[in-house]
Every structure is written in structure tokens, then in C-alpha cells.
C-alpha atoms as a PDB file:
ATOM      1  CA  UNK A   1       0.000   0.000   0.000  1.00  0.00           C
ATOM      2  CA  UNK A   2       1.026   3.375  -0.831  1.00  0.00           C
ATOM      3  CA  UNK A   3       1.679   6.135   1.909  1.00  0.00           C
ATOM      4  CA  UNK A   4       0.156   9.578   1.064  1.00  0.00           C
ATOM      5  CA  UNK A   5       1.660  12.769   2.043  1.00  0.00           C
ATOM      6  CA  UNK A   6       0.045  15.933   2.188  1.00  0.00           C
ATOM      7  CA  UNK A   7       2.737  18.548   0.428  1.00  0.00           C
ATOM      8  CA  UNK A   8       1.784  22.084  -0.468  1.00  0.00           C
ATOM      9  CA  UNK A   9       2.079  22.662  -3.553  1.00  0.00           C
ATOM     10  CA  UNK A  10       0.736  26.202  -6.529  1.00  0.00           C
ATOM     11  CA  UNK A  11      -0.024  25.048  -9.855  1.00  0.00           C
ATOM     12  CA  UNK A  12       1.340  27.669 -12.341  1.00  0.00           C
ATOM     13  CA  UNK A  13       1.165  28.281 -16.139  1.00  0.00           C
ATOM     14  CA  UNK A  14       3.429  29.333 -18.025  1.00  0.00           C
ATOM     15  CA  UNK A  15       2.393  29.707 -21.607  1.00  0.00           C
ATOM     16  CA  UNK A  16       1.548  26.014 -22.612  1.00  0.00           C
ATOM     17  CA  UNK A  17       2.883  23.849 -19.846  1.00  0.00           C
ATOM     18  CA  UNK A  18       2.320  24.214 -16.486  1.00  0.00           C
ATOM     19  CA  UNK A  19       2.872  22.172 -13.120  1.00  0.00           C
ATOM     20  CA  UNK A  20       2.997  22.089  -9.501  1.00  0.00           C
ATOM     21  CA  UNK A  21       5.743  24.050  -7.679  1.00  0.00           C
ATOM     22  CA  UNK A  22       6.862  23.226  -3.692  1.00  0.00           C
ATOM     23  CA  UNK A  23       8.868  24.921  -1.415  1.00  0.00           C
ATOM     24  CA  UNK A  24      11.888  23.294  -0.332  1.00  0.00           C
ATOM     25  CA  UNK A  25      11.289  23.877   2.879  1.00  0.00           C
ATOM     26  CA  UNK A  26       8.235  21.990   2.478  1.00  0.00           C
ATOM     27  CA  UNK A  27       9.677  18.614   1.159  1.00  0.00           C
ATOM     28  CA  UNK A  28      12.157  16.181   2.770  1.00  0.00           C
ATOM     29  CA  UNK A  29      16.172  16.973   3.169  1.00  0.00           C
ATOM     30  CA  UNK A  30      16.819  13.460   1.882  1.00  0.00           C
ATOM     31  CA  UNK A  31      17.556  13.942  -1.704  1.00  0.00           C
ATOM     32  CA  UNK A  32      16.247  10.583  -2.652  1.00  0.00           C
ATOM     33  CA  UNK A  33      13.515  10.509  -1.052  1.00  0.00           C
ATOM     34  CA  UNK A  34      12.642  13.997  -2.017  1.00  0.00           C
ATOM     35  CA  UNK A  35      13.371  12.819  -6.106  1.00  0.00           C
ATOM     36  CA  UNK A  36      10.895   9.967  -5.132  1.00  0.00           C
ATOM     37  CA  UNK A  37       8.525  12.062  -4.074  1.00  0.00           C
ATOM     38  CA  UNK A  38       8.656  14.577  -6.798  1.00  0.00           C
ATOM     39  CA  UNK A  39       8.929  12.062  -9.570  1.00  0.00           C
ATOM     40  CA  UNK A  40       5.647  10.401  -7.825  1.00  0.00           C
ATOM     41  CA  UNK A  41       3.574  13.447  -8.159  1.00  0.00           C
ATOM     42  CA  UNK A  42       1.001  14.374 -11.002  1.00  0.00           C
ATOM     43  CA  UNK A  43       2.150  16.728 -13.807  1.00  0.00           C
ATOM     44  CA  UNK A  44       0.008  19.758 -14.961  1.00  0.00           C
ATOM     45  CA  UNK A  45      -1.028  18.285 -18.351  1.00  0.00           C
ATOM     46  CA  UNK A  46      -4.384  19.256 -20.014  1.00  0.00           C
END
């Protein structure tokens, strides 16, 4: 079973792409759990 997390996050756009964008302060120090986490999570896609 997968473990959710709760991680603020603000969608932006940016012409024709957009996506989520985090604080670092908001995500783990560990850098590979942080990459897990950030690879894990939904893109902005249409």
C-alpha cells in the first residue's frame, strides 16, 4: 500500500505547460527521497 503525504504545492502556467511548484522547505532533506517524491507526483497536463 502506498503512503500519502500531504505537500503544499501552486499550480502555475506558463504559456503552454504548467505544473505544480513546492517549497523546499516543504519537502524532505533526503535527496532521494525527495526525487521519489517529486517524480511520484502528477504533472500539470491538459
Amino acid at each position: 500500500m502506498y503512503k500519502t503525504l500531504r505537500i503544499p504545492c501552486v499550480i502555475m502556467r506558463g504559456g503552454t505547460s504548467r505544473g505544480p511548484y513546492f517549497l523546499a522547505s516543504d519537502l524532505p532533506k533526503d535527496s532521494r527521497e525527495r526525487d521519489e517524491i517529486l517524480m511520484s507526483c502528477p504533472r500539470g497536463s491538459r
